[in-house]
N, C-alpha and C. Protein backbone atom coordinates (compact mmCIF):
# COMPACT_ATOMS: atom_id res chain seq x y z
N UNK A 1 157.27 7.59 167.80
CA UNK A 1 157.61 8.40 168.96
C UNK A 1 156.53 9.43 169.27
N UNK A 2 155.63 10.14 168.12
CA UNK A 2 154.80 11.28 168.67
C UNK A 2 155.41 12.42 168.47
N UNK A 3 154.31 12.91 168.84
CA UNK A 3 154.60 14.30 168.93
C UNK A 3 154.99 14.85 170.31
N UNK A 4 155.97 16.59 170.73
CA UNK A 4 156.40 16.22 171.63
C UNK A 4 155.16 16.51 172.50
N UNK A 5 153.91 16.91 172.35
CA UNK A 5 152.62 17.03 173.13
C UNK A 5 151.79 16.11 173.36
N UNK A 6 152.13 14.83 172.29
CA UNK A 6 152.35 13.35 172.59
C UNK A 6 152.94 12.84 174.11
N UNK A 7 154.01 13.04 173.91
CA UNK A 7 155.13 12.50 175.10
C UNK A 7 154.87 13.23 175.99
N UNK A 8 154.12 14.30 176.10
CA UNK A 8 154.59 15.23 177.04
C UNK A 8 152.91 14.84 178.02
N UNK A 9 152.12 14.24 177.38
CA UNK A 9 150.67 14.05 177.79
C UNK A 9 150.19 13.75 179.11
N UNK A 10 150.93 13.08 180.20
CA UNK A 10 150.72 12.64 181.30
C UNK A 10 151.11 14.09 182.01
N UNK A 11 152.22 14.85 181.64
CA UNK A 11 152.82 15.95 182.22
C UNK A 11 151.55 16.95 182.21
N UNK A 12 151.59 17.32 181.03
CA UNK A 12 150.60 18.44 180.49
C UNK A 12 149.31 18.70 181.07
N UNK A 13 148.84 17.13 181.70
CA UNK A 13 147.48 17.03 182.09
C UNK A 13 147.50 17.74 183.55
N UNK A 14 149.52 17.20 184.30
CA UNK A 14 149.27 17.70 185.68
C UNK A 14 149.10 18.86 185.86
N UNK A 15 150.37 19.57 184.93
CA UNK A 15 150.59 20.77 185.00
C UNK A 15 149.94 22.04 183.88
N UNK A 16 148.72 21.75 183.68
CA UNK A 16 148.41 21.96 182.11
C UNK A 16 148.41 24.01 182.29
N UNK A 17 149.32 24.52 182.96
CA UNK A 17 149.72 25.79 182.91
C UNK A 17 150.96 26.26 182.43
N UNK A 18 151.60 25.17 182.33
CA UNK A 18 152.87 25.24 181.80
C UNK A 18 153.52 24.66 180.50
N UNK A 19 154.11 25.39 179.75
CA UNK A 19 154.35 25.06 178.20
C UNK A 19 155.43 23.77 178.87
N UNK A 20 155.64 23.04 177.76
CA UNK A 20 156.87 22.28 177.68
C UNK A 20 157.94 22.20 178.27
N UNK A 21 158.59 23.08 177.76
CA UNK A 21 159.84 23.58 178.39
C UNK A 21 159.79 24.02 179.97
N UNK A 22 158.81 24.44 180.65
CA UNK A 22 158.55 24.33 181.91
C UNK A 22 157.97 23.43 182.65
N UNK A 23 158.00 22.35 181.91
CA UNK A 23 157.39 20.88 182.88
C UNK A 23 158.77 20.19 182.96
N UNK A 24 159.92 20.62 181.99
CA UNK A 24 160.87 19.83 182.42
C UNK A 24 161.61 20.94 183.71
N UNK A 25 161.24 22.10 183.55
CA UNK A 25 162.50 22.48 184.47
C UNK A 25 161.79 22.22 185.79
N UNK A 26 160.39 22.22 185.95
CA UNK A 26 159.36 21.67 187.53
C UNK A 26 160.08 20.42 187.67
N UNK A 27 159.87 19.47 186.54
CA UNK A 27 160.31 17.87 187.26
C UNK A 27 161.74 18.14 187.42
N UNK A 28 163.00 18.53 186.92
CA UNK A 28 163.86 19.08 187.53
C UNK A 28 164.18 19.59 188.96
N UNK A 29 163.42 20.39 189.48
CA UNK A 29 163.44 20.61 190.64
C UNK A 29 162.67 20.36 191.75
N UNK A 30 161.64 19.66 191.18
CA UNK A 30 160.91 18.61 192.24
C UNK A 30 161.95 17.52 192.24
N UNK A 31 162.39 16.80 191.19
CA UNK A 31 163.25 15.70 191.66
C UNK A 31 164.56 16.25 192.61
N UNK A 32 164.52 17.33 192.65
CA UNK A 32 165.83 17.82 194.12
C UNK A 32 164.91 18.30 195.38
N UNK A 33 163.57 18.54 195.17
CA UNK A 33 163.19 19.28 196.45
C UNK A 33 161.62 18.55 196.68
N UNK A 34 160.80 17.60 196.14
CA UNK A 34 159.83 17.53 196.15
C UNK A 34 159.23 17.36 197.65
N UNK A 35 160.13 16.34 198.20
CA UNK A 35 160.46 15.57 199.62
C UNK A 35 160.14 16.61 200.67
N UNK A 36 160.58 17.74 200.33
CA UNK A 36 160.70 18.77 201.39
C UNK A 36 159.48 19.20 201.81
N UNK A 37 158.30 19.25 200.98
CA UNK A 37 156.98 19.81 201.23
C UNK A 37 156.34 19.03 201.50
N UNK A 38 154.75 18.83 202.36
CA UNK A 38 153.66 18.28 202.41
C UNK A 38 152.79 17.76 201.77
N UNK A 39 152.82 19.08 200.46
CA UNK A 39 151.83 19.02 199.02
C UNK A 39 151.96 20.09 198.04
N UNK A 40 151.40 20.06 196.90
CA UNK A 40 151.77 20.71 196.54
C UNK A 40 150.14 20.81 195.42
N UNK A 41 149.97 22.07 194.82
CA UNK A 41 148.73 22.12 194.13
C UNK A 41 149.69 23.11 193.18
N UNK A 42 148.85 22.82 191.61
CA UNK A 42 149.45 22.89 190.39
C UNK A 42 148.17 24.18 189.56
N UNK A 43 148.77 25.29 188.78
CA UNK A 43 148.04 25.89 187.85
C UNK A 43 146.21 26.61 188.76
N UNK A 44 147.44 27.09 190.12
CA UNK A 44 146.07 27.77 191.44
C UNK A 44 145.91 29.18 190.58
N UNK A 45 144.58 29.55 190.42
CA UNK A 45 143.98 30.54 190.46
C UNK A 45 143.54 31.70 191.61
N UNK A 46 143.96 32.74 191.24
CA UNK A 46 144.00 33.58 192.46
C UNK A 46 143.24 34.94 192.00
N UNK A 47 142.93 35.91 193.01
CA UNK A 47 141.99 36.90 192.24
C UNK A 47 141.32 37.25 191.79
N UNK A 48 140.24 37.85 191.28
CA UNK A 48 139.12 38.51 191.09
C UNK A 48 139.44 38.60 189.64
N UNK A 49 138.26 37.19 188.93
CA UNK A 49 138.24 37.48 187.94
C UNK A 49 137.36 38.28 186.78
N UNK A 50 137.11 38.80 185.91
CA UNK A 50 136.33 39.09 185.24
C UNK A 50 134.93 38.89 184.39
N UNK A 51 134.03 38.76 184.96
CA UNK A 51 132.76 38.69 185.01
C UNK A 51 132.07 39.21 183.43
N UNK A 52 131.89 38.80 182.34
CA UNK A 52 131.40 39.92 181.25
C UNK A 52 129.94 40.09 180.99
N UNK A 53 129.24 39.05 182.21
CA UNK A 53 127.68 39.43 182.57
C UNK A 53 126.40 38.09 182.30
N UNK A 54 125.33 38.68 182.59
CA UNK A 54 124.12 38.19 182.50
C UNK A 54 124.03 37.93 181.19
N UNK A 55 124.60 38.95 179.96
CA UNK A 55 123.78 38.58 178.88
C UNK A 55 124.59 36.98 178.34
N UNK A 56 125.45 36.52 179.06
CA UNK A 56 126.56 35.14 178.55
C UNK A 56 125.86 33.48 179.38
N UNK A 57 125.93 32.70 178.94
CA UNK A 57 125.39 31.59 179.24
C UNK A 57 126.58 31.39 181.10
N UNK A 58 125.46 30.90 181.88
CA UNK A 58 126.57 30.61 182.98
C UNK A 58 127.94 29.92 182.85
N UNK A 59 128.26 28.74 181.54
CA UNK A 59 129.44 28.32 181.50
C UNK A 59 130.48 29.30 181.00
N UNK A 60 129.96 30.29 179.90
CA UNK A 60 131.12 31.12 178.99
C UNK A 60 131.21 32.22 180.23
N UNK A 61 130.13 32.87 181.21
CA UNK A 61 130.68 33.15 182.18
C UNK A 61 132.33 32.90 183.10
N UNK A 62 131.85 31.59 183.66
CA UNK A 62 132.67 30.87 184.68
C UNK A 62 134.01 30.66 184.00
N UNK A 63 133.81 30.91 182.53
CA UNK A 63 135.04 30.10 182.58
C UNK A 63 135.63 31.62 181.90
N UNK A 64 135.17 32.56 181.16
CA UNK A 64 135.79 34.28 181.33
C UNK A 64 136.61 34.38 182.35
N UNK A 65 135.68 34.54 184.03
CA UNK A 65 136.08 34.51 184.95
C UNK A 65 137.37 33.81 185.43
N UNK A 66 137.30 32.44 184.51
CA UNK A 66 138.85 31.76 185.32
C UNK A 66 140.25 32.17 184.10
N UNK A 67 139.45 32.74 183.04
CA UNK A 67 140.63 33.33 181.83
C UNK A 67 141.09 34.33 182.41
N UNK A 68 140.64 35.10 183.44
CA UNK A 68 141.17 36.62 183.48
C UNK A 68 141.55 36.31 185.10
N UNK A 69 141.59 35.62 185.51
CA UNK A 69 142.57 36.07 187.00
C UNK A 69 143.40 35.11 186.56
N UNK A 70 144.62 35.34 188.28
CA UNK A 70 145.65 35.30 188.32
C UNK A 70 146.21 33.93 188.29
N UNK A 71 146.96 33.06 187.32
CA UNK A 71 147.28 31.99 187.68
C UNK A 71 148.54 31.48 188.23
N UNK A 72 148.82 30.93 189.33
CA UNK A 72 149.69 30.72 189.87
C UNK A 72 150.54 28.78 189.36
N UNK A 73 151.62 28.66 188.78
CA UNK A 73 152.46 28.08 188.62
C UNK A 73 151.93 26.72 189.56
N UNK A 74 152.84 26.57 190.57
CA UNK A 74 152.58 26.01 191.47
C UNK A 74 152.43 26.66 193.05
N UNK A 75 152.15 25.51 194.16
CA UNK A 75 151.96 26.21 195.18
C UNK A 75 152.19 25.02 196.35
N UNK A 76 153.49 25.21 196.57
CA UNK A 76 153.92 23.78 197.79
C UNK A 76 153.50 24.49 198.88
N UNK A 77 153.40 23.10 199.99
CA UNK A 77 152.80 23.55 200.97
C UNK A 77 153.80 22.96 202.30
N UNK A 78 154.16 23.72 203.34
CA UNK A 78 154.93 22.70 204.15
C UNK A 78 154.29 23.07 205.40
N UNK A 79 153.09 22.09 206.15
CA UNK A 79 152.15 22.92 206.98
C UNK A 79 151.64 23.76 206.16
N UNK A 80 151.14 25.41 207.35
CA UNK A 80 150.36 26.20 207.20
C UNK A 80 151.25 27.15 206.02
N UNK A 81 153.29 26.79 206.42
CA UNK A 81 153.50 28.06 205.18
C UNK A 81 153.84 27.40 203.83
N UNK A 82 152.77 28.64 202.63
CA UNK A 82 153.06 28.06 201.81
C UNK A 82 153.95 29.01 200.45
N UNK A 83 154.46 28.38 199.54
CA UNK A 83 155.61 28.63 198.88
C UNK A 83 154.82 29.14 197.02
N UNK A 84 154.97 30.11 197.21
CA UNK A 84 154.37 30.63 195.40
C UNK A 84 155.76 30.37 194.53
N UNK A 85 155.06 29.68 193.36
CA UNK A 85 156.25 28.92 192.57
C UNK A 85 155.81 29.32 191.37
N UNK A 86 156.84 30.29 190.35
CA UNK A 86 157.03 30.72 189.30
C UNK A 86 158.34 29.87 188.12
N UNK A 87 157.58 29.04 187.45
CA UNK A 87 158.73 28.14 186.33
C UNK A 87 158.78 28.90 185.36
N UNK A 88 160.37 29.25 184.79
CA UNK A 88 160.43 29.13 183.83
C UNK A 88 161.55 28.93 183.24
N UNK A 89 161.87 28.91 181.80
CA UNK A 89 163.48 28.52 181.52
C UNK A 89 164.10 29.52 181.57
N UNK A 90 163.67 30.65 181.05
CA UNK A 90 164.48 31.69 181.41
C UNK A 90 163.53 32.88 182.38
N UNK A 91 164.07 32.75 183.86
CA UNK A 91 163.76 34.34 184.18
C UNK A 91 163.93 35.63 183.67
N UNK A 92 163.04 36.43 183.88
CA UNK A 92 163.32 37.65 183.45
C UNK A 92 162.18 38.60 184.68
N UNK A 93 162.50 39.96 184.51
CA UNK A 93 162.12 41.02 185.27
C UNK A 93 160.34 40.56 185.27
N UNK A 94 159.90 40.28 184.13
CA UNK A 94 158.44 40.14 184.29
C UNK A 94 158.05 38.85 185.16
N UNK A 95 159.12 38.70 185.16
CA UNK A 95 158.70 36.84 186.23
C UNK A 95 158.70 37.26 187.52
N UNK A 96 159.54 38.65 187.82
CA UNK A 96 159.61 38.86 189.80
C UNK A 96 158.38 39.59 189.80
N UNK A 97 157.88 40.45 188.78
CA UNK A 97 156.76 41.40 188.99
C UNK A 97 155.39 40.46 189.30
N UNK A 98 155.59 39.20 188.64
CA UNK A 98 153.97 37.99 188.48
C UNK A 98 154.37 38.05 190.10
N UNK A 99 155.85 37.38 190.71
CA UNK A 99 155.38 36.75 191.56
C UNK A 99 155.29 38.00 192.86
N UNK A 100 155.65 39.23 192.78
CA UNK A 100 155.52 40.13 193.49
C UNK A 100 153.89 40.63 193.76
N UNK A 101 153.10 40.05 192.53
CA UNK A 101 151.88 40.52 192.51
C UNK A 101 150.79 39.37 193.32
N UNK A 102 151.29 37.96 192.68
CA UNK A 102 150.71 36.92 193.10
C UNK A 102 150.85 37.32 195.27
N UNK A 103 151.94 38.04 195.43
CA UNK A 103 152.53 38.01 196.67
C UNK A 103 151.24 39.18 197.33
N UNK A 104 150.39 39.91 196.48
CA UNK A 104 149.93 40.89 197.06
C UNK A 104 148.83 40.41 197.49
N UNK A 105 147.78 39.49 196.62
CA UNK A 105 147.07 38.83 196.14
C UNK A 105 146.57 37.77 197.23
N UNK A 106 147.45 36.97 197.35
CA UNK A 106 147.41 35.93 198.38
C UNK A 106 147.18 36.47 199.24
N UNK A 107 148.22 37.76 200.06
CA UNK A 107 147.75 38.59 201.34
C UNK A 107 146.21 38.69 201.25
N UNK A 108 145.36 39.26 200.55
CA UNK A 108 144.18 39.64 200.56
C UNK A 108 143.23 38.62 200.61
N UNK A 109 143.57 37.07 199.60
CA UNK A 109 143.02 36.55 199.63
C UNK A 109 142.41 35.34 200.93
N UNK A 110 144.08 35.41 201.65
CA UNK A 110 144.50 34.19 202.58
C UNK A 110 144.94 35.34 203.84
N UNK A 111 144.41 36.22 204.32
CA UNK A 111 144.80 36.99 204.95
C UNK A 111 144.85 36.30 206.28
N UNK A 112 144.39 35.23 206.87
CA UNK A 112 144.79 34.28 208.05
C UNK A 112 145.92 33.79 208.21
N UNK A 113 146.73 33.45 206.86
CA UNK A 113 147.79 32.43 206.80
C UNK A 113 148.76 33.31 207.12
N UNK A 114 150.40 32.42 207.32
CA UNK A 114 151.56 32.84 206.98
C UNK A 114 151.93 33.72 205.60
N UNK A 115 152.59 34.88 205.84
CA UNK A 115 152.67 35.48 204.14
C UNK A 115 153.49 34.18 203.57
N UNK A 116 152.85 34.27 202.15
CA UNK A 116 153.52 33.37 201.25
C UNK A 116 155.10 33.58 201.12
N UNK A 117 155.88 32.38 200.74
CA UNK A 117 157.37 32.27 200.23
C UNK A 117 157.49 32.93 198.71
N UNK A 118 158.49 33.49 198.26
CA UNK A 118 158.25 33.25 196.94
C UNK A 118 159.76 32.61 196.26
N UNK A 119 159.49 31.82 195.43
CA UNK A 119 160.35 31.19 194.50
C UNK A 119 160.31 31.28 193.54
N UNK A 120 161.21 31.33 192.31
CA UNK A 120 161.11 31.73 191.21
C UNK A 120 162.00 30.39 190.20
N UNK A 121 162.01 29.22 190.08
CA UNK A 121 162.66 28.59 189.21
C UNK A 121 162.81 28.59 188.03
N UNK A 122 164.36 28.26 187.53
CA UNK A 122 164.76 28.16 186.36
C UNK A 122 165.76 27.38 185.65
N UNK A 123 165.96 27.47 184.70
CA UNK A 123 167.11 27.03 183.84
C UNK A 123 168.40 27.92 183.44
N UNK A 124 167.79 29.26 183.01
CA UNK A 124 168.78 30.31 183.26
C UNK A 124 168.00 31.68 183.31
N UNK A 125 168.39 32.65 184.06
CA UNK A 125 167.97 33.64 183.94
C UNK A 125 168.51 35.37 184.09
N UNK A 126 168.26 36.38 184.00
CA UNK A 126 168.28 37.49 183.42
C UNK A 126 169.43 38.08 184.53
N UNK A 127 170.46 38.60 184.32
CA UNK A 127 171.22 38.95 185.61
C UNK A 127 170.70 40.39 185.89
N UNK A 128 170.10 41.30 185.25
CA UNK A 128 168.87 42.14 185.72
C UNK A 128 168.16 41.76 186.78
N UNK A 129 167.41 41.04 186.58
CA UNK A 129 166.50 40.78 188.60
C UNK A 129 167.03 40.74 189.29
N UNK A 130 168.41 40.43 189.89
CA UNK A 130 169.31 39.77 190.61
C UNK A 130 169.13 40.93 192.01
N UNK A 131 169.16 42.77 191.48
CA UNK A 131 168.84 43.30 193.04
C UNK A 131 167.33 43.29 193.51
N UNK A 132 166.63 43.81 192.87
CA UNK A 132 165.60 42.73 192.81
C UNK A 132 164.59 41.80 193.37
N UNK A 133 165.26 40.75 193.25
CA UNK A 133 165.07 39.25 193.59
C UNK A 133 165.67 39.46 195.26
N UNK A 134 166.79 39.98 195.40
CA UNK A 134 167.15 40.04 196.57
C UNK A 134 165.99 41.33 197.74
N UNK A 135 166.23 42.07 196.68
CA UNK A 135 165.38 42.98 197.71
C UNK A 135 163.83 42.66 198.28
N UNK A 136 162.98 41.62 197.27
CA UNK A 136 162.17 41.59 197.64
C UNK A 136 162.13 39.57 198.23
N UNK A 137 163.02 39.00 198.85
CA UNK A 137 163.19 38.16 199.17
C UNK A 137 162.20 36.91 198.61
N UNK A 138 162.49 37.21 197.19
CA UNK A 138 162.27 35.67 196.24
C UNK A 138 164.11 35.28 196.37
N UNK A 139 163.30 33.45 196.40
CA UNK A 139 164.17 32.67 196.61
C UNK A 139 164.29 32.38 195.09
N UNK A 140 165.34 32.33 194.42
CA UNK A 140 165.99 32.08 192.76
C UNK A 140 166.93 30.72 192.84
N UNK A 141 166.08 29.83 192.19
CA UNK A 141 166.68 28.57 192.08
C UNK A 141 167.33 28.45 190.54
N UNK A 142 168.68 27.84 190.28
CA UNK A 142 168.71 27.66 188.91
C UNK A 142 168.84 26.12 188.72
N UNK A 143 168.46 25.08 188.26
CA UNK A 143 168.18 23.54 187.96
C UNK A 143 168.61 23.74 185.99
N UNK A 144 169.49 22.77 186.15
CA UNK A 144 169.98 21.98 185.39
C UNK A 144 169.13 21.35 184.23
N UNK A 145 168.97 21.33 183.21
CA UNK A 145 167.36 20.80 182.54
C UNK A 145 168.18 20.34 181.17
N UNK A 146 167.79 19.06 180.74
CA UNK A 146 167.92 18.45 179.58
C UNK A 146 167.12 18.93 178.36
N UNK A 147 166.97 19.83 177.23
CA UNK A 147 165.99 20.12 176.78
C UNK A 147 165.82 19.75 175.35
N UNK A 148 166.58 18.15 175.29
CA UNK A 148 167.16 17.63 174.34
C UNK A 148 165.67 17.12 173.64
N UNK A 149 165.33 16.15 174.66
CA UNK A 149 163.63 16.13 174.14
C UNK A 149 163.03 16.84 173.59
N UNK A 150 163.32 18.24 173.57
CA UNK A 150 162.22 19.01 172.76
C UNK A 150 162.28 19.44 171.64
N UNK A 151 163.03 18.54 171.11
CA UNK A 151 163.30 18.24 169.44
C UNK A 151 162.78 17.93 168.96
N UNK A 152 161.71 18.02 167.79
CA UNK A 152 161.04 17.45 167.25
C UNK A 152 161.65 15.55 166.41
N UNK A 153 160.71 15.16 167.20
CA UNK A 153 161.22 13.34 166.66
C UNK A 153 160.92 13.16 165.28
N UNK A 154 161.19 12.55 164.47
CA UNK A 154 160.73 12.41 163.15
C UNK A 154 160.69 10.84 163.14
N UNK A 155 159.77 10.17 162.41
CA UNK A 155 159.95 8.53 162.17
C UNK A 155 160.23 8.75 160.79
N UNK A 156 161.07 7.21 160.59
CA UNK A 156 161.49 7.09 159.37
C UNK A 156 160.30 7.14 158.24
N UNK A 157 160.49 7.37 157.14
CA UNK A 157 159.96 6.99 155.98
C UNK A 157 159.75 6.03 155.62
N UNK A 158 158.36 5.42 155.58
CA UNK A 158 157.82 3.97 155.06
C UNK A 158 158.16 3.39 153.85
């Protein structure tokens, strides 16, 4: 059977921003909503990242730079408006603040476009965000998720 980073390998590669447990609750709610969007781009980088200089080879540069900004989950697109997508199994207060920030971010970055949507998916989450979530008009999905798989498999003994 593998390991579950084994099984999980085709996933991991799409979404390689998201642990485990958040590739099932994405395919979860892509399999209820995928249809609805145009496209969708996975593990977007946003923001001004951190530079630690001349004295670093151009690759340990570039890639500093993509360690320290902002990474965005996913990012559906339906047309011009597009939807900032935060997975996880459990929401909590630090999940509305990412996507409140990602929300500032995009303005600056995409300042032509439609302001971004924001969504926040889950499996279960914190009844804390709840005024919140409302006040700052993230959309809070909760999806259903099997997380039976993420049991470690064992093979028998030879």
């Amino acid at each position: 059977m593998g390991t579950l980073a084994q099984r999980l390998e085709s996933e991991r590669l799409r979404y390689p921003g998201l642990l485990p447990e958040e590739i099932l609750v994405l395919r979860a709610w892509l399999n209820l909503h995928q249809t609805e969007y145009d496209r969708f781009d996975y593990n977007m980088r946003i923001g001004q990242g951190i530079d630690p200089g001349p004295a670093y080879t151009p690759e340990v540069r570039k890639q500093a730079i993509l360690n320290t900004q902002l990474r965005i989950d996913a990012v559906a697109y339906k047309g011009l408006q597009a939807t900032i997508i935060e997975v996880k199994r459990r929401a909590t207060p630090s999940n509305v603040g990412q996507l409140l920030t990602y929300f500032s971010v995009w303005r600056i970055e995409f300042p032509t476009t439609p302001e971004p949507l924001l969504l926040l998916v889950c499996n279960q989450f914190s009844q804390h965000i709840l005024p919140r979530v409302r006040e700052s008009n993230i959309t809070l999905e909760q999806v259903q998720v099997d997380f039976s798989g993420l049991k470690a498999k064992t093979t028998p003994a030879a």
